[in-house]
Protein backbone atom coordinates (compact mmCIF):
# COMPACT_ATOMS: atom_id res chain seq x y z
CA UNK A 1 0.00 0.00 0.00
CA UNK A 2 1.18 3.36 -0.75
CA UNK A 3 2.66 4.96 2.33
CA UNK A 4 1.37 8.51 1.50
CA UNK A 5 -2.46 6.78 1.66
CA UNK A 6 -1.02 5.23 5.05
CA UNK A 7 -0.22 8.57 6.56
CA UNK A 8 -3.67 9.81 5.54
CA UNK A 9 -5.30 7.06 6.86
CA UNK A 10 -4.01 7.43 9.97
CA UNK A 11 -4.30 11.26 10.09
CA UNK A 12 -8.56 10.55 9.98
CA UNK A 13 -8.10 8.15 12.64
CA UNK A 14 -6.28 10.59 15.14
CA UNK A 15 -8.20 12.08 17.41
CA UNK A 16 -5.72 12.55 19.80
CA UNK A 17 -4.86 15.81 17.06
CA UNK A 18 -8.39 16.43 16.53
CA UNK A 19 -11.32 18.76 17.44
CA UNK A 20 -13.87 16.29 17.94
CA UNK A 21 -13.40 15.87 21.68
CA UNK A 22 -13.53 19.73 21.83
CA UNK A 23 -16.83 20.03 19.89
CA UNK A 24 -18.92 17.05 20.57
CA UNK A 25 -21.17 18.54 23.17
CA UNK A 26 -21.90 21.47 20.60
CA UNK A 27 -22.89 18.43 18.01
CA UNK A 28 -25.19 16.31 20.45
CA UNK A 29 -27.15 19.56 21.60
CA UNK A 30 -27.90 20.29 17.93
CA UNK A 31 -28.69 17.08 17.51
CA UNK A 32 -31.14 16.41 19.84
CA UNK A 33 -32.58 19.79 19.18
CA UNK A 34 -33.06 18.73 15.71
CA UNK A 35 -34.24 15.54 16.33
CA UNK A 36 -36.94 17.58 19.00
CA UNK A 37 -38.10 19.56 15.62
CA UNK A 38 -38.73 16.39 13.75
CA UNK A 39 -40.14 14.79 15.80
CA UNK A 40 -42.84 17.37 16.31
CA UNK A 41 -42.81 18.31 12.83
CA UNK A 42 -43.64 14.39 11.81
CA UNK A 43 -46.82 14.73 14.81
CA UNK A 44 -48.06 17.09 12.69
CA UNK A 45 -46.88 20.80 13.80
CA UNK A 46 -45.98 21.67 9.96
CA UNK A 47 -45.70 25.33 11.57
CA UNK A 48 -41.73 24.64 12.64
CA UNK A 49 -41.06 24.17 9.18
CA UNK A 50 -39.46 27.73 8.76
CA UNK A 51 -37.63 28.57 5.48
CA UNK A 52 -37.39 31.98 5.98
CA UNK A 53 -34.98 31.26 8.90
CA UNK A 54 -32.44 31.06 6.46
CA UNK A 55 -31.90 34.56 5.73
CA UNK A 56 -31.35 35.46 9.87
CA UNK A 57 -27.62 34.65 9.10
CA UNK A 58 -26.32 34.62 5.98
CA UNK A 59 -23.77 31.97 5.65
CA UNK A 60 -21.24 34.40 3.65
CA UNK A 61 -21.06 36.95 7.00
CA UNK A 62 -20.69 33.32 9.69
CA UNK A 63 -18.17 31.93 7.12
CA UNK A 64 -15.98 35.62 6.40
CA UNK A 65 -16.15 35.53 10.20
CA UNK A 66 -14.89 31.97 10.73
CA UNK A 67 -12.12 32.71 8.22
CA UNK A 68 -10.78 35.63 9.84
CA UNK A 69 -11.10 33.91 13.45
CA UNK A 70 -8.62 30.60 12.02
CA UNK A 71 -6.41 32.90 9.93
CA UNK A 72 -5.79 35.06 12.61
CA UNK A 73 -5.21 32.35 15.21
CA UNK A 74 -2.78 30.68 13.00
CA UNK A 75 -0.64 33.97 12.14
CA UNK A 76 0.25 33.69 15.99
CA UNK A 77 0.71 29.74 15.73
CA UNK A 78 2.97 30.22 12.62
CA UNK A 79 4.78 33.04 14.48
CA UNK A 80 5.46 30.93 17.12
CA UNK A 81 7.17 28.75 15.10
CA UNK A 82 9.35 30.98 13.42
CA UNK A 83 10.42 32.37 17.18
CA UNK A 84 10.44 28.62 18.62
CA UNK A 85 12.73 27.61 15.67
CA UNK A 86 15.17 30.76 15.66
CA UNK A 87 15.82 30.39 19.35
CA UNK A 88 17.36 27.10 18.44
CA UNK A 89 19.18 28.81 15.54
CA UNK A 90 20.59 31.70 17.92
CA UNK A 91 21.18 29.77 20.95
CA UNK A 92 23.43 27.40 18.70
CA UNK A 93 25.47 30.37 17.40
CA UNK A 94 25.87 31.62 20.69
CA UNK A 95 27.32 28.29 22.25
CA UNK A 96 29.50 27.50 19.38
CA UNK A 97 31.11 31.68 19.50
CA UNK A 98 31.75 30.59 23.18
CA UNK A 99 33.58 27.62 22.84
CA UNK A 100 35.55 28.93 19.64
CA UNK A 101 36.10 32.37 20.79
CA UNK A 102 36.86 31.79 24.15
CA UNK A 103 40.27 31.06 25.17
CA UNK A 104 41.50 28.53 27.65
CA UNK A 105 44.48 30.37 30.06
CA UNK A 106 43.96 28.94 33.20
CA UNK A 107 42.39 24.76 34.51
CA UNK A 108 39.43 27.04 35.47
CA UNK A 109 38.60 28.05 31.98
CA UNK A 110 37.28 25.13 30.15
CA UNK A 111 34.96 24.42 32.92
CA UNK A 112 33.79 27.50 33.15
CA UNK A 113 33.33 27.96 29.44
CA UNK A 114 31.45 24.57 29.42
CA UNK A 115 28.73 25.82 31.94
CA UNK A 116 28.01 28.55 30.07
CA UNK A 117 27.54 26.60 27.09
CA UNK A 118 25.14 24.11 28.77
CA UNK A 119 23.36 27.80 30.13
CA UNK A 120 22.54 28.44 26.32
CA UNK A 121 20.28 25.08 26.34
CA UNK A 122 19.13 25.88 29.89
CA UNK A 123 17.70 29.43 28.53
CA UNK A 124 15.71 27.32 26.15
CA UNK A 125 14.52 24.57 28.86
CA UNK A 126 13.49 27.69 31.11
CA UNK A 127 12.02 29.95 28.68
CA UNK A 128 9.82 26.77 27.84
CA UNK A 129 8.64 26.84 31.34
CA UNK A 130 8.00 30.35 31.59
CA UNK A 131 5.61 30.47 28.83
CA UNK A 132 3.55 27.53 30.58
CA UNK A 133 3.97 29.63 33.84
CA UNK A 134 5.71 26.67 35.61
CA UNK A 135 8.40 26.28 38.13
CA UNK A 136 11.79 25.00 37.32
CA UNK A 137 11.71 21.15 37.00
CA UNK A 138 14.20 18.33 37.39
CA UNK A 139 15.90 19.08 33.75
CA UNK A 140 16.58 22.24 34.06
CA UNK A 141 18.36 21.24 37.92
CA UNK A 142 20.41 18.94 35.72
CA UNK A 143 21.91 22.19 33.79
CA UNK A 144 22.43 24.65 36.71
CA UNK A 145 24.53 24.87 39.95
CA UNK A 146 22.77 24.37 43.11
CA UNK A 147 22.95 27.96 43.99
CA UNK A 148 21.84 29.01 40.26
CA UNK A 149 18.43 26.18 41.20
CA UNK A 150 17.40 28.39 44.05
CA UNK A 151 18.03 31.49 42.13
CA UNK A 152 15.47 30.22 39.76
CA UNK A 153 13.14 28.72 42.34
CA UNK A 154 12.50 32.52 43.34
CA UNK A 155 12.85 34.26 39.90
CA UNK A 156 9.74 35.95 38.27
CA UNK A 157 11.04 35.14 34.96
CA UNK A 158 13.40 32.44 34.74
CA UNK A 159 14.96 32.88 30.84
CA UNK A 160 16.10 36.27 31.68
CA UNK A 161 18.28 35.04 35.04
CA UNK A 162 20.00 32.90 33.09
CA UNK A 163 20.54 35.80 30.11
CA UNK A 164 21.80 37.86 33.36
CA UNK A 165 23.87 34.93 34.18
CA UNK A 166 25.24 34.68 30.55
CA UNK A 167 25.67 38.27 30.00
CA UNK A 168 27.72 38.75 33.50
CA UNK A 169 30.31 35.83 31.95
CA UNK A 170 30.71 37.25 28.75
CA UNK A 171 31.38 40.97 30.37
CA UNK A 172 33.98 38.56 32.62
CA UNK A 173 36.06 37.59 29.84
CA UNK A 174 36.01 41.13 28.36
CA UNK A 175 37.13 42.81 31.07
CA UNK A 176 39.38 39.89 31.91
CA UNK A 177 40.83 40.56 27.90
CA UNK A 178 39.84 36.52 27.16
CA UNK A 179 37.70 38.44 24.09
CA UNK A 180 38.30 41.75 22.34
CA UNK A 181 35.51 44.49 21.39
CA UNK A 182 34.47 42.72 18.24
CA UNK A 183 33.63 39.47 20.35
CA UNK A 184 32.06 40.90 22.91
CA UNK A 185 29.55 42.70 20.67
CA UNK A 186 28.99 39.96 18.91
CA UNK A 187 28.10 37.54 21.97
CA UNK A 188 26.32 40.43 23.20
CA UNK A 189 24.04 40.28 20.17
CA UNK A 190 22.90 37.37 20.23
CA UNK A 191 21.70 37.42 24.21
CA UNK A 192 19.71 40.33 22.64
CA UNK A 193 18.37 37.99 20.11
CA UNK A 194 17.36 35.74 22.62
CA UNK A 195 15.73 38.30 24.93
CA UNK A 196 13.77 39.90 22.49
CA UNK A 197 12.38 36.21 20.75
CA UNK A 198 11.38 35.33 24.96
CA UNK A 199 9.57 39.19 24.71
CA UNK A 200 8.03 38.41 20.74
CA UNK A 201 6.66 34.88 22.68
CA UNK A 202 5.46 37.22 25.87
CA UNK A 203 3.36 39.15 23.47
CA UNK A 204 1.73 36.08 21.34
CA UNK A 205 0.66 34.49 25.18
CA UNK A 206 -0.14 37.40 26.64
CA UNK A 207 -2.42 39.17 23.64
CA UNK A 208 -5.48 36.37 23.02
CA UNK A 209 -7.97 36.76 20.48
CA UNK A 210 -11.14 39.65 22.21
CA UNK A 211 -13.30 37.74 24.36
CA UNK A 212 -15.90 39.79 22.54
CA UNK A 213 -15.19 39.02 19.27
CA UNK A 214 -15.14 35.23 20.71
CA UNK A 215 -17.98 35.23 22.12
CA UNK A 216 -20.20 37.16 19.23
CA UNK A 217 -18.68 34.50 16.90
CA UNK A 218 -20.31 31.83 19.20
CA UNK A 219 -23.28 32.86 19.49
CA UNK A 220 -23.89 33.35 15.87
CA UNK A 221 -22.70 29.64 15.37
CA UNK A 222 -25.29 28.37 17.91
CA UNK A 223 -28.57 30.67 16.16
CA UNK A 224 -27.32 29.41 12.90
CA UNK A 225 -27.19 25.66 14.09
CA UNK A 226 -30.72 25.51 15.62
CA UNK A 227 -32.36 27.66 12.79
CA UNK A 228 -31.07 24.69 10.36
CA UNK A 229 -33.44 22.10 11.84
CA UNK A 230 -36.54 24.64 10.96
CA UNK A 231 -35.22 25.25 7.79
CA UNK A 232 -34.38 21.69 6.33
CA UNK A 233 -37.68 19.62 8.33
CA UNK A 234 -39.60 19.49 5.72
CA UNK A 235 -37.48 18.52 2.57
CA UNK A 236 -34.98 15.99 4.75
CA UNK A 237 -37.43 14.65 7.47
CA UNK A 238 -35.54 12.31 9.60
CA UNK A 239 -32.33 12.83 7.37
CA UNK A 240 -32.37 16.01 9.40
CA UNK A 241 -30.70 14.95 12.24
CA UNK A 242 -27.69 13.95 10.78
CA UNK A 243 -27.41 16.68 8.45
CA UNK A 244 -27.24 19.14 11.24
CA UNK A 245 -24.61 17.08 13.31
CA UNK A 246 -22.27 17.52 10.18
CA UNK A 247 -22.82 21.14 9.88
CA UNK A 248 -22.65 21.58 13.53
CA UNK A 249 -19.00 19.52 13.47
CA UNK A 250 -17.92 21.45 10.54
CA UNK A 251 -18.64 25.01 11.66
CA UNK A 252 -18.54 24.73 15.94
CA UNK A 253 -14.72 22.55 14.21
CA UNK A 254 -13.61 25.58 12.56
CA UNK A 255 -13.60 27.61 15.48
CA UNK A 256 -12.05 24.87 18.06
CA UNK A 257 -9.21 25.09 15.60
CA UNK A 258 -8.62 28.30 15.78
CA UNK A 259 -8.96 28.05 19.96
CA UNK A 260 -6.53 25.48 19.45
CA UNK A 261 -3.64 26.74 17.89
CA UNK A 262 -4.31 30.17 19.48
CA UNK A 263 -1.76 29.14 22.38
CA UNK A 264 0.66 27.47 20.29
CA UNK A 265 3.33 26.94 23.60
CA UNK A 266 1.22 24.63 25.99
CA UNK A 267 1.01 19.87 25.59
CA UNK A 268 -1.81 19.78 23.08
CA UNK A 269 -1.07 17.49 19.55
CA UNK A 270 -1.11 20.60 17.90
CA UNK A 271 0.99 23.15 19.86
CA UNK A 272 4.80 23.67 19.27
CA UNK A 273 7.02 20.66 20.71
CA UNK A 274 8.75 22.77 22.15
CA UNK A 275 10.51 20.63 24.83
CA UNK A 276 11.52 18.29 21.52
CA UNK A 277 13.46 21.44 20.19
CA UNK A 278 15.25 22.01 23.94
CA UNK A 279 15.92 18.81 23.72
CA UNK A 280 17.76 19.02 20.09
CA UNK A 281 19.35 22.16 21.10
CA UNK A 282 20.90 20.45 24.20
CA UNK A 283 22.15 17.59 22.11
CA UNK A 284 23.76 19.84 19.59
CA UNK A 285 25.67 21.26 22.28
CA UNK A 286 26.44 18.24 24.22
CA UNK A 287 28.07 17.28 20.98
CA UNK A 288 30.00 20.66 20.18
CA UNK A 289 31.53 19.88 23.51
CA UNK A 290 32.50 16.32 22.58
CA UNK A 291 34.03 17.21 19.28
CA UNK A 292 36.23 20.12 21.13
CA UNK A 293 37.01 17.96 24.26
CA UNK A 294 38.23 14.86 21.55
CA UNK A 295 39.93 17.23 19.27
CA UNK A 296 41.92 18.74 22.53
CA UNK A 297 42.69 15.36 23.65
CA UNK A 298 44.12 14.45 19.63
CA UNK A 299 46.36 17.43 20.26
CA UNK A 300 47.95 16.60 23.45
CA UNK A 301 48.45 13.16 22.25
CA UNK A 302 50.08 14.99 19.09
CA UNK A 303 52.53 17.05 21.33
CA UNK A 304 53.80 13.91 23.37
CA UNK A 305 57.61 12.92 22.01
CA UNK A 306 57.91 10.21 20.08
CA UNK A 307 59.81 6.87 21.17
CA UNK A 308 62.99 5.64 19.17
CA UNK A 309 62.32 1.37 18.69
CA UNK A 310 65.15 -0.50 20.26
């Protein structure tokens, strides 16, 4: 079988990524309420037939309104994205400018400049947190010092401690002359770059769609949903019932999408994986730190005197 029809197979069959569990108490109302209409119609109360019920809301205004309401929720999804995926970008640059640009003069250094590396990936752990307005977890005590994990047990906004924390090295080794002007400006550019992606991310959580513009949108869908059954009695009978369960599901699904993707940084199917990109952004690092620790070890081996054979 073709794998493509595979995928799509089992893309219907997920409703772990669906709507349906969202919107299935919208479908069941509608449907009992049009199942209430034929059965009185069918009794003979030919009055609830109502045809002119279709002109209360025209389906060109409920569906222009629908449009804007998904497009506009997944703008800030999309944007998400872009910021969730560039943080992974900068916060690479930044560790790899560290362990290239920083010298090693002292036993201290390497450490030191291995921390700080492992700090880039902790911004990304914490930032993660911050956005789902949690407290710092076990992974994140992995990456830190003990005094660093109570710091952050306390701190209003976790992502920017560790930026401090980042910054305050990188002003170190300046002052310390480990990295000239042109270093420091560049490492200092791309803690900016992470700041201001953590304040673009700020903005998309804290700015939700109007509740009034939410809530207008609902009600609409609900009149137009229990006008259906008055206008469509007569011509569908029992075939009613069902017809107004899909239209229910495909309008009251529209706008669970776009409630859905609206907060593109929490655990739904759909949101960003966000911890999955921490995680990729701690393993690139973990192995820019292998590569430099095996390529230091090739050139001590390289600088040990050679043996004359008896």
């Amino acid at each position: 079988m073709n794998p493509e029809h595979n995928n799509w197979l089992k893309s219907v069959l997920n409703l772990r990524s669906s709507v349906i569990p969202a919107i299935k108490q919208q479908v069941f109302l509608s449907m009992i309420f049009a199942l209430l209409i034929t059965l009185s119609y069918q009794r003979g109360f030919h009055s609830f037939h109502q045809p002119a019920l279709a002109g209360l809301i025209p389906g060109i205004v409920l569906g222009l309104l629908l449009v804007f309401r998904t497009n506009t929720a997944y703008e800030r999804f999309w944007e998400g994205w872009k910021l969730a995926g560039a943080l992974v970008f900068t916060g690479r640059n930044l560790a790899r400018k560290i362990l290239i640009n920083v010298p090693q003069k002292s036993l201290e250094d390497f450490p030191a400049k291995i921390t700080h590396m492992r700090l880039v990936g902790g911004f990304y752990t914490a930032f993660n947190l911050h956005l789902r307005r949690e407290s710092v977890n076990d992974r994140l005590k992995e990456i830190v010092s003990p005094d660093q994990y109570a710091e952050l047990q306390t701190a209003t906004n976790m992502p920017l401690k560790i930026a401090k924390w980042l910054s305050d090295y990188i002003d170190k080794l300046y002052n310390q002359k480990y990295i000239d002007t042109i270093q420091l400006e560049a490492h200092n550019k791309l803690l900016d770059q992470l700041v201001e992606i953590l304040s673009c991310c700020e903005r998309i959580l804290a700015a939700p769609m109007p509740n009034a513009y939410s809530t207008h949108l609902r009600h609409l869908l609900i009149l137009y949903c229990f006008a259906l059954p008055f206008q469509l009695v007569k011509d569908l009978h029992w075939w009613t019932i069902p017809t107004v369960g899909i239209v229910t599901f495909a309008l009251f699904g529209i706008e669970a999408i776009g409630l859905e993707i609206e907060n593109p940084f929490g655990y739904d199917a759909n949101d960003i994986p966000l911890d999955n990109l921490a995680k990729k952004l701690q393993n690139d690092i973990e192995q820019l730190i292998d590569s430099h620790t095996s390529r230091d070890s090739l050139e001590e081996l390289l600088k040990l005197p050679s043996t004359q054979e008896n």
